[in-house]
C-alpha atoms as a PDB file:
ATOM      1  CA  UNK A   1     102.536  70.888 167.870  1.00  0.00           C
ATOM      2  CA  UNK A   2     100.701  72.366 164.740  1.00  0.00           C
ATOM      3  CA  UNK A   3      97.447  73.489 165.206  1.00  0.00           C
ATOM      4  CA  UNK A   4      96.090  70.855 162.584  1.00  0.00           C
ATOM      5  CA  UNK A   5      97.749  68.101 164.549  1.00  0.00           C
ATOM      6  CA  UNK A   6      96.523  69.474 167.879  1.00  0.00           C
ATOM      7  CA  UNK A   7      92.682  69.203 166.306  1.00  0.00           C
ATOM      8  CA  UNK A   8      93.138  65.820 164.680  1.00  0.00           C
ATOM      9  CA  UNK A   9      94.599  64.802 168.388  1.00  0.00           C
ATOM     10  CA  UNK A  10      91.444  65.903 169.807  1.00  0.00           C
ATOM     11  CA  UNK A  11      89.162  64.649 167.510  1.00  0.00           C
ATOM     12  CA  UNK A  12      90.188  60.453 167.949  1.00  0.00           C
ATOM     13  CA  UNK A  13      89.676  61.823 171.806  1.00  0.00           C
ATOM     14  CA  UNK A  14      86.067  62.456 171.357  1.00  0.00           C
ATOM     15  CA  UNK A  15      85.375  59.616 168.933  1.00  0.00           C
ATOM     16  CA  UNK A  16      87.082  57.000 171.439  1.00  0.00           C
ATOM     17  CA  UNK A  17      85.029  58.932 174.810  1.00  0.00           C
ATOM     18  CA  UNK A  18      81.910  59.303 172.353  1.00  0.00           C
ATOM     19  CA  UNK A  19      82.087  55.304 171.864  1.00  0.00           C
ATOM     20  CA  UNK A  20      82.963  54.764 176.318  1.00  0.00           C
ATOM     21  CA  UNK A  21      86.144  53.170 174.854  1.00  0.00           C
ATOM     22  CA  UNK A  22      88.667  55.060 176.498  1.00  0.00           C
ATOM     23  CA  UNK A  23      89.168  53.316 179.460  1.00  0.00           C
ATOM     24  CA  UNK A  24      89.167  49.763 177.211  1.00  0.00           C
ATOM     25  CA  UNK A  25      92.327  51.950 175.119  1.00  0.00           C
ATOM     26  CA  UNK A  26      95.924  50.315 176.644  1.00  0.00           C
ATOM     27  CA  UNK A  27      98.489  47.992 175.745  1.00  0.00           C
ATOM     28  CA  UNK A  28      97.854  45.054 174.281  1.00  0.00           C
ATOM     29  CA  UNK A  29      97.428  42.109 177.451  1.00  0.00           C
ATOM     30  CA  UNK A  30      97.423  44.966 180.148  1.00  0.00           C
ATOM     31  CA  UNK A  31      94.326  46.883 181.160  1.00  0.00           C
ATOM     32  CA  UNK A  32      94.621  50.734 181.889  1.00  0.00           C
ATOM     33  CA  UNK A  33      95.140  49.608 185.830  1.00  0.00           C
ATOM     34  CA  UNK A  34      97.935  47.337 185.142  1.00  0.00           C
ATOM     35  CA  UNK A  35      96.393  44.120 185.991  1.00  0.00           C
ATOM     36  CA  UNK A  36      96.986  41.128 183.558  1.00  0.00           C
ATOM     37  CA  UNK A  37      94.057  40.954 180.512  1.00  0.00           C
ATOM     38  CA  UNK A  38      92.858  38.040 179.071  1.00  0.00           C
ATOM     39  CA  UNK A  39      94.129  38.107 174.967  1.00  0.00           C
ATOM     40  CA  UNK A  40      91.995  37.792 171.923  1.00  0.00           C
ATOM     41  CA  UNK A  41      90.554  34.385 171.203  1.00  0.00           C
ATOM     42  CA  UNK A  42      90.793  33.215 167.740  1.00  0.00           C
ATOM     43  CA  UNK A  43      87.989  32.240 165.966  1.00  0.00           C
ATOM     44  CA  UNK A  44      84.413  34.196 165.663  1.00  0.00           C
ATOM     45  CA  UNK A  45      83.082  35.797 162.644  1.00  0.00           C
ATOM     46  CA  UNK A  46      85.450  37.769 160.296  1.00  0.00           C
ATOM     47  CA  UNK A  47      85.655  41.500 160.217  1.00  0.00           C
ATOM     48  CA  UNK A  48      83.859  42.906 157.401  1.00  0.00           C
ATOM     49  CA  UNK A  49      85.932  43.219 154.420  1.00  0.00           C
ATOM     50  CA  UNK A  50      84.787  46.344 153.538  1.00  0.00           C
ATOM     51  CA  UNK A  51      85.542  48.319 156.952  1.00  0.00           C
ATOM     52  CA  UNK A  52      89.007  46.366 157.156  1.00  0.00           C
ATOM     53  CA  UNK A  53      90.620  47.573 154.181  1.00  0.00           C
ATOM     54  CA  UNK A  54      89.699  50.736 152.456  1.00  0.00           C
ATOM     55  CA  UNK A  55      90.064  51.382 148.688  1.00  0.00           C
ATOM     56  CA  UNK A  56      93.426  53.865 149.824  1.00  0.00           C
ATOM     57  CA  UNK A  57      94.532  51.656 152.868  1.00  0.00           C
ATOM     58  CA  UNK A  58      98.090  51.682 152.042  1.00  0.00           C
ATOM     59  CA  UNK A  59      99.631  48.518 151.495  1.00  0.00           C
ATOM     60  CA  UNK A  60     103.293  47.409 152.734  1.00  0.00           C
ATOM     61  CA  UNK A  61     102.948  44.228 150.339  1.00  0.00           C
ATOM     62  CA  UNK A  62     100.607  43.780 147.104  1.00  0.00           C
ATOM     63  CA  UNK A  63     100.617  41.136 144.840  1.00  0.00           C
ATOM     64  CA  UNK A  64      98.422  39.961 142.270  1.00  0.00           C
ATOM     65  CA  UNK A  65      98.713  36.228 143.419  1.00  0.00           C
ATOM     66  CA  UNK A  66      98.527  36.821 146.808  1.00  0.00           C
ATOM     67  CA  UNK A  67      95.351  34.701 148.609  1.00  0.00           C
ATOM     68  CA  UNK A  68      95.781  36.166 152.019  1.00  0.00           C
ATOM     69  CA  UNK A  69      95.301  39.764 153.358  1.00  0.00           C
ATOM     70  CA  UNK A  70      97.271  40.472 156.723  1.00  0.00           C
ATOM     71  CA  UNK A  71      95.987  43.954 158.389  1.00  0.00           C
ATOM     72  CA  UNK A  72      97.401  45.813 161.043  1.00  0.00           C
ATOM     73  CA  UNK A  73      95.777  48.409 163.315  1.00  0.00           C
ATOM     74  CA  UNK A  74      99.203  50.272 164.402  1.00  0.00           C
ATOM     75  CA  UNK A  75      99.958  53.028 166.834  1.00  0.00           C
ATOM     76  CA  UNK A  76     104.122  54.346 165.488  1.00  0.00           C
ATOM     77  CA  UNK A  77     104.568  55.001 169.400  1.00  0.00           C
ATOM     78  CA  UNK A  78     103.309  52.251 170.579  1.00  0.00           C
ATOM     79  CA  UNK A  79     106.303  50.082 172.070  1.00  0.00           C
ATOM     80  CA  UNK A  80     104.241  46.892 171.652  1.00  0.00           C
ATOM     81  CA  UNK A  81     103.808  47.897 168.166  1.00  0.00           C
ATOM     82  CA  UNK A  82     107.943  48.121 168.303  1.00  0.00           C
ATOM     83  CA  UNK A  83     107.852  44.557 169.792  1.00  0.00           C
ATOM     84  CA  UNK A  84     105.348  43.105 166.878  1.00  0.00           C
ATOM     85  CA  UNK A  85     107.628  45.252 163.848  1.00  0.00           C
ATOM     86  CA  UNK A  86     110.481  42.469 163.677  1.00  0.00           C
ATOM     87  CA  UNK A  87     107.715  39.393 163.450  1.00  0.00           C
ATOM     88  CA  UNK A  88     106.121  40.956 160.549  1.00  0.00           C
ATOM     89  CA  UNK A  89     109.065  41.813 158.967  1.00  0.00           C
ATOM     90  CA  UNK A  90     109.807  38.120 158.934  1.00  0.00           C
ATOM     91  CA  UNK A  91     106.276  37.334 157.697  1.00  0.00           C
ATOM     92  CA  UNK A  92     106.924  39.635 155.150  1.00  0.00           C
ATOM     93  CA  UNK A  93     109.770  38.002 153.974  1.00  0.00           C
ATOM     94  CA  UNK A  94     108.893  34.119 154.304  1.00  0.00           C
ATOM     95  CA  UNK A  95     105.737  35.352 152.930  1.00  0.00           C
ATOM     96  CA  UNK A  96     107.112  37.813 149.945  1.00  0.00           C
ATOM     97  CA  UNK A  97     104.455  37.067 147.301  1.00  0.00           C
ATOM     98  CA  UNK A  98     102.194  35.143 149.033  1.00  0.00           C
ATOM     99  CA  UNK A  99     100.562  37.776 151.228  1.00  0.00           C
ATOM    100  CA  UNK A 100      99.317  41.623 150.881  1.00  0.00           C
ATOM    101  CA  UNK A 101     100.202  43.113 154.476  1.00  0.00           C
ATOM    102  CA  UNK A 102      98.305  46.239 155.118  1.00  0.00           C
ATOM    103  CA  UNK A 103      98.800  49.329 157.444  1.00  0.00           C
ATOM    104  CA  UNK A 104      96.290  51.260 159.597  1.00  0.00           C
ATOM    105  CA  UNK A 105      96.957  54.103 161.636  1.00  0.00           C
ATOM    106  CA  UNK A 106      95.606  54.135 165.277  1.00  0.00           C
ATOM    107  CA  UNK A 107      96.946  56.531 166.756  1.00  0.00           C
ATOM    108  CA  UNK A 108      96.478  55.916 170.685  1.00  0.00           C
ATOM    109  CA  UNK A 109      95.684  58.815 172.781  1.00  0.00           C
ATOM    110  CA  UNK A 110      97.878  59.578 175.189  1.00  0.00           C
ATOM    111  CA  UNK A 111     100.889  59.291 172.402  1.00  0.00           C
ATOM    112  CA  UNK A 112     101.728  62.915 172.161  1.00  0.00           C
ATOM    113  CA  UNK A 113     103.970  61.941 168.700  1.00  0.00           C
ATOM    114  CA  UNK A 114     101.496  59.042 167.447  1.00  0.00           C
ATOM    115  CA  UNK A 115      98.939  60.692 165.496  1.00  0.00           C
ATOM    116  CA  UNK A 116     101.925  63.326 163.829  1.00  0.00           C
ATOM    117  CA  UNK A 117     103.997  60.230 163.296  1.00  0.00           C
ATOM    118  CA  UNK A 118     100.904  58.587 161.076  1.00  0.00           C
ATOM    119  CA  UNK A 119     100.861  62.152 159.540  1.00  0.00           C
ATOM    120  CA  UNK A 120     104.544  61.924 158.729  1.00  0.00           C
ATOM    121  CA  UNK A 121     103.853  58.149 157.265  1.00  0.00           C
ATOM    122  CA  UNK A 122     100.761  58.911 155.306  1.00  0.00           C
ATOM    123  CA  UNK A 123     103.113  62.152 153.784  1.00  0.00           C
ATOM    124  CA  UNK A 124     105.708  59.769 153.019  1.00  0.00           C
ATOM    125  CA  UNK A 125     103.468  57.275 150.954  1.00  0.00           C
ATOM    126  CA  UNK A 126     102.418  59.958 148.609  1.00  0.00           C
ATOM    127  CA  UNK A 127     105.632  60.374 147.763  1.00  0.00           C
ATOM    128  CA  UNK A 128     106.423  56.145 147.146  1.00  0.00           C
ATOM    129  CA  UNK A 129     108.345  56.022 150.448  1.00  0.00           C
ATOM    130  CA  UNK A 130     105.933  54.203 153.114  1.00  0.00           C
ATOM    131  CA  UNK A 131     108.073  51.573 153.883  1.00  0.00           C
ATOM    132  CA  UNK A 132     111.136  53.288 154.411  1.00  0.00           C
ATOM    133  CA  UNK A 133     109.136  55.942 156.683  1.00  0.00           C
ATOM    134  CA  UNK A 134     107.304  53.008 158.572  1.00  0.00           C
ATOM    135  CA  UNK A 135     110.863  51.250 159.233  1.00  0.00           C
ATOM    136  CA  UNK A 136     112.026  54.316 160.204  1.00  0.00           C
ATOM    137  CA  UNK A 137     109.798  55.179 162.812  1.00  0.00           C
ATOM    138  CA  UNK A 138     110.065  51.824 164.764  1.00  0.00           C
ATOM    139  CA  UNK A 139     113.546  51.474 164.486  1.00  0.00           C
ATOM    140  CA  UNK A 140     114.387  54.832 166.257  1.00  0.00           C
ATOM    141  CA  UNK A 141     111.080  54.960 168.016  1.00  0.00           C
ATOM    142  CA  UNK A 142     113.476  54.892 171.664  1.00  0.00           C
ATOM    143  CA  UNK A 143     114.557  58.576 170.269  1.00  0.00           C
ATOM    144  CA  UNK A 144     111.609  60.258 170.569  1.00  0.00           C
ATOM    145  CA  UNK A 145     108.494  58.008 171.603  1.00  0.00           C
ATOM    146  CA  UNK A 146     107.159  59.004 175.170  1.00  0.00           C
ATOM    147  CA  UNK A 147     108.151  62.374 174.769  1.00  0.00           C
ATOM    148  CA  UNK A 148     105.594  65.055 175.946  1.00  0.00           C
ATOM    149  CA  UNK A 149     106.550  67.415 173.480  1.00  0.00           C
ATOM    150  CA  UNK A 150     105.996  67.612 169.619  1.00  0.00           C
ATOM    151  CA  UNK A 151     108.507  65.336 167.527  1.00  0.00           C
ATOM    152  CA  UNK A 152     107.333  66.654 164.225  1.00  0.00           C
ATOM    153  CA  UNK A 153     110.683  68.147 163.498  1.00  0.00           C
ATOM    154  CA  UNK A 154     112.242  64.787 163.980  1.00  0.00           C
ATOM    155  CA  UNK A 155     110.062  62.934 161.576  1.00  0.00           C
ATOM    156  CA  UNK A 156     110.752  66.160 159.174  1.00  0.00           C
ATOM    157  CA  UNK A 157     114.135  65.038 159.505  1.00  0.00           C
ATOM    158  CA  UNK A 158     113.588  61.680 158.107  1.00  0.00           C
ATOM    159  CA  UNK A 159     111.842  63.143 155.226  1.00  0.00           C
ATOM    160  CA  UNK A 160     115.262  64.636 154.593  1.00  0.00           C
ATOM    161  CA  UNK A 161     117.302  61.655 154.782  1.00  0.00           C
ATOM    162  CA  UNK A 162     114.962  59.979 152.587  1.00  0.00           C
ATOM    163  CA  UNK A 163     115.112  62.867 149.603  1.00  0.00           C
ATOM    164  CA  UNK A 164     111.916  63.645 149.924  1.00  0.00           C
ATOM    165  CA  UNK A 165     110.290  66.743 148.924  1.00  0.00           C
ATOM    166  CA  UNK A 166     110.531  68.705 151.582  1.00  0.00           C
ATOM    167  CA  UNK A 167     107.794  71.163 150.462  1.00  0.00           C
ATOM    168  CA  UNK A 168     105.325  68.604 149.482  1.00  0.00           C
ATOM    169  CA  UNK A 169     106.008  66.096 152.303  1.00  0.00           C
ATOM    170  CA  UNK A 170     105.484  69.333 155.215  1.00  0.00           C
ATOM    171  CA  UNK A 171     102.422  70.489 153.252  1.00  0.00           C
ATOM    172  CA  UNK A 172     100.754  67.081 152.988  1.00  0.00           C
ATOM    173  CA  UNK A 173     101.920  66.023 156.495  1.00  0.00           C
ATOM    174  CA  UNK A 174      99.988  69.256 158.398  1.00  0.00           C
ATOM    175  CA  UNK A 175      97.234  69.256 155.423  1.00  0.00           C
ATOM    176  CA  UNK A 176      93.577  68.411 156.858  1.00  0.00           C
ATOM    177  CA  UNK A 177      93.135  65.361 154.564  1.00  0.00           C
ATOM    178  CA  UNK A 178      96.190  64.114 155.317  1.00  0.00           C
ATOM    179  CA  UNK A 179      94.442  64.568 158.924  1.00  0.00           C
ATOM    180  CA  UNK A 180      91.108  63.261 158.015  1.00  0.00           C
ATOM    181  CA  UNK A 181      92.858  59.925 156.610  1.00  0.00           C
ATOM    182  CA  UNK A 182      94.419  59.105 159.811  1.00  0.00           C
ATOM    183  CA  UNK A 183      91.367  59.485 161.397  1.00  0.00           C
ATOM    184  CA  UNK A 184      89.311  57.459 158.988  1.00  0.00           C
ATOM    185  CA  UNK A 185      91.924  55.094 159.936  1.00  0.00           C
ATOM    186  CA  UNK A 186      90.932  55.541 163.041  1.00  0.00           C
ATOM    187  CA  UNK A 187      87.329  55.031 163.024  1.00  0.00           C
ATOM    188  CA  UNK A 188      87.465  52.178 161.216  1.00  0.00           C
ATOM    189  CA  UNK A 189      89.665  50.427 164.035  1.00  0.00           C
ATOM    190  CA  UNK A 190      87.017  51.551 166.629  1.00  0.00           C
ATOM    191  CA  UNK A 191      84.183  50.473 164.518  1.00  0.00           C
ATOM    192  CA  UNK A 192      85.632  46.933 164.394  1.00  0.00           C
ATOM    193  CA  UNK A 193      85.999  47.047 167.955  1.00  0.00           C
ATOM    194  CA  UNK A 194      90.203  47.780 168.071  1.00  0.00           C
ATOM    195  CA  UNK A 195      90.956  48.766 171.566  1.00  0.00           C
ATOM    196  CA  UNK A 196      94.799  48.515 171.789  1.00  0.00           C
ATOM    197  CA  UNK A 197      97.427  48.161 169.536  1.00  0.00           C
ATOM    198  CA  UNK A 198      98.931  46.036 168.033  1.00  0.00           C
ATOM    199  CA  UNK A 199      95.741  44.427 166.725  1.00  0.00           C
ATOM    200  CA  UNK A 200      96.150  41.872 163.714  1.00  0.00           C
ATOM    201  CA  UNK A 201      93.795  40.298 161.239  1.00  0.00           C
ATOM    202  CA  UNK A 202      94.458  37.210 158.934  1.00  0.00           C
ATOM    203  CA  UNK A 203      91.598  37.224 156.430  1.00  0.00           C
ATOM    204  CA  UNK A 204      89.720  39.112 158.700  1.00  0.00           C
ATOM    205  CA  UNK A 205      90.040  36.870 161.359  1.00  0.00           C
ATOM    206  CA  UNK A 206      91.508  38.802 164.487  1.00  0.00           C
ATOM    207  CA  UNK A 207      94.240  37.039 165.771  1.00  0.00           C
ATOM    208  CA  UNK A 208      95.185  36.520 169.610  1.00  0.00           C
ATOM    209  CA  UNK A 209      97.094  39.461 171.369  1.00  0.00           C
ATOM    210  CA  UNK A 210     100.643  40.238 170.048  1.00  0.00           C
ATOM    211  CA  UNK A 211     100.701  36.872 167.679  1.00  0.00           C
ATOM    212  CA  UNK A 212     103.940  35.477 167.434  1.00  0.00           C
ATOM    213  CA  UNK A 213     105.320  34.202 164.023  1.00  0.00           C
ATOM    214  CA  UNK A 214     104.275  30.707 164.865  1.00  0.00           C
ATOM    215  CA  UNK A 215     100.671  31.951 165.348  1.00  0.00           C
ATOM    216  CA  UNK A 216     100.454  34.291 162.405  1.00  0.00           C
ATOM    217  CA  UNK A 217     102.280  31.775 160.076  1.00  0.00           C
ATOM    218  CA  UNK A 218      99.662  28.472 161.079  1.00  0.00           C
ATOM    219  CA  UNK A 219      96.864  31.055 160.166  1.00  0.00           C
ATOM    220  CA  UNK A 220      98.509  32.394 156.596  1.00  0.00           C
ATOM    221  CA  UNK A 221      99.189  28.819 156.277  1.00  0.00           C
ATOM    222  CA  UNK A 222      95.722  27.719 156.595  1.00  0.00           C
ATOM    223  CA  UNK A 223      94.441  30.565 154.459  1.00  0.00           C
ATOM    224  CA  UNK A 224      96.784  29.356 151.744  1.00  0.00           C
ATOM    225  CA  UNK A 225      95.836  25.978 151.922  1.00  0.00           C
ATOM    226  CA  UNK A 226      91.950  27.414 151.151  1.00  0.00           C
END
């Protein structure tokens, strides 16, 4: 692992131990012993607009008539994350126009390839190619998530397929604001109280634990109907 990647690693460490959130951090509807835990409830007040998306929060969907802002705190190796990619890719699609659909990176710790994989799709993006990076990395994510070892190479790889530039994309990808982006990311997510991932806002409403499309399309619905 690069040295840069290594530091940022150890940095959303402290900040999640420096906040006594660490032992909150799991999957989604499992608690770090295993035992079942209870989901999200709907309904409380929304999450500040102005910590949920950023001026450069990168967007998967923009539109200038959408009415209704979908934001995801996302963790690339996060298999639940892999398990939520296919029901917002149909959102996406029932939705096209209707929506904006936004991406934050949370890299969880513990992911030895999750805060490099954010690098990887933050490098892609300045290039125009954050979708087909973000695709990428759930659809092979069985190829190199859980590995204890660096990935970077792979997600280098994808660069390639993508003709990207290959200089550019490796410089941005190890570069420290690259680095500090992911982490803003990250911040944000613990300052709004994110402790797994997947975690989902409609309008800044949090939605229940791993929403299905049912549950994600009554609330877009409702916000539409506003």
């Amino acid at each position: 692992m690069s040295k840069n990647l290594a530091i940022t690693l150890g940095l959303i460490l402290v900040a999640v131990v420096g906040l006594g959130l660490l032992a909150g951090l799991g999957q989604p509807g499992q608690s770090p012993d295993g035992t079942e835990q209870a989901t999200t409830p709907e309904g409380g007040p929304a999450a500040p607009e102005e910590t949920l998306v950023r001026e450069d929060s990168r967007y998967l969907d923009q539109h200038d008539d959408a009415t209704v802002t979908v934001v995801e705190f996302l963790d690339f190796e996060c298999e639940a994350c892999r398990a939520q990619y296919p029901v917002i890719e149909r959102i996406r699609e029932e939705y096209e126009r209707q929506i904006d659909v936004v991406v934050r990176y949370f890299p969880m710790p513990g992911h030895t390839n999750s805060a490099p994989a954010a690098a990887a799709v933050e490098a892609a993006a300045q290039q125009g190619a954050l979708e087909e990076m973000y695709q990428r990395m759930f659809e092979t994510q069985a190829e190199w998530g859980e590995s204890q070892e660096d990935r970077s190479d792979v997600f280098v790889g994808f660069a390639e397929d993508l003709g990207l530039d290959m200089d550019e994309f490796t410089e941005t990808m190890e570069s420290e604001e690259t680095l500090e982006r992911v982490q803003a990311d990250f911040d944000d997510g613990v300052e709004l109280g994110v402790q797994g991932t997947p975690t989902i806002y409609v309008d800044g409403q949090q939605t229940t634990t791993m929403p299905d499309y049912e549950t994600l399309s009554t609330m877009i619905d409702e916000g539409l109907e506003e």
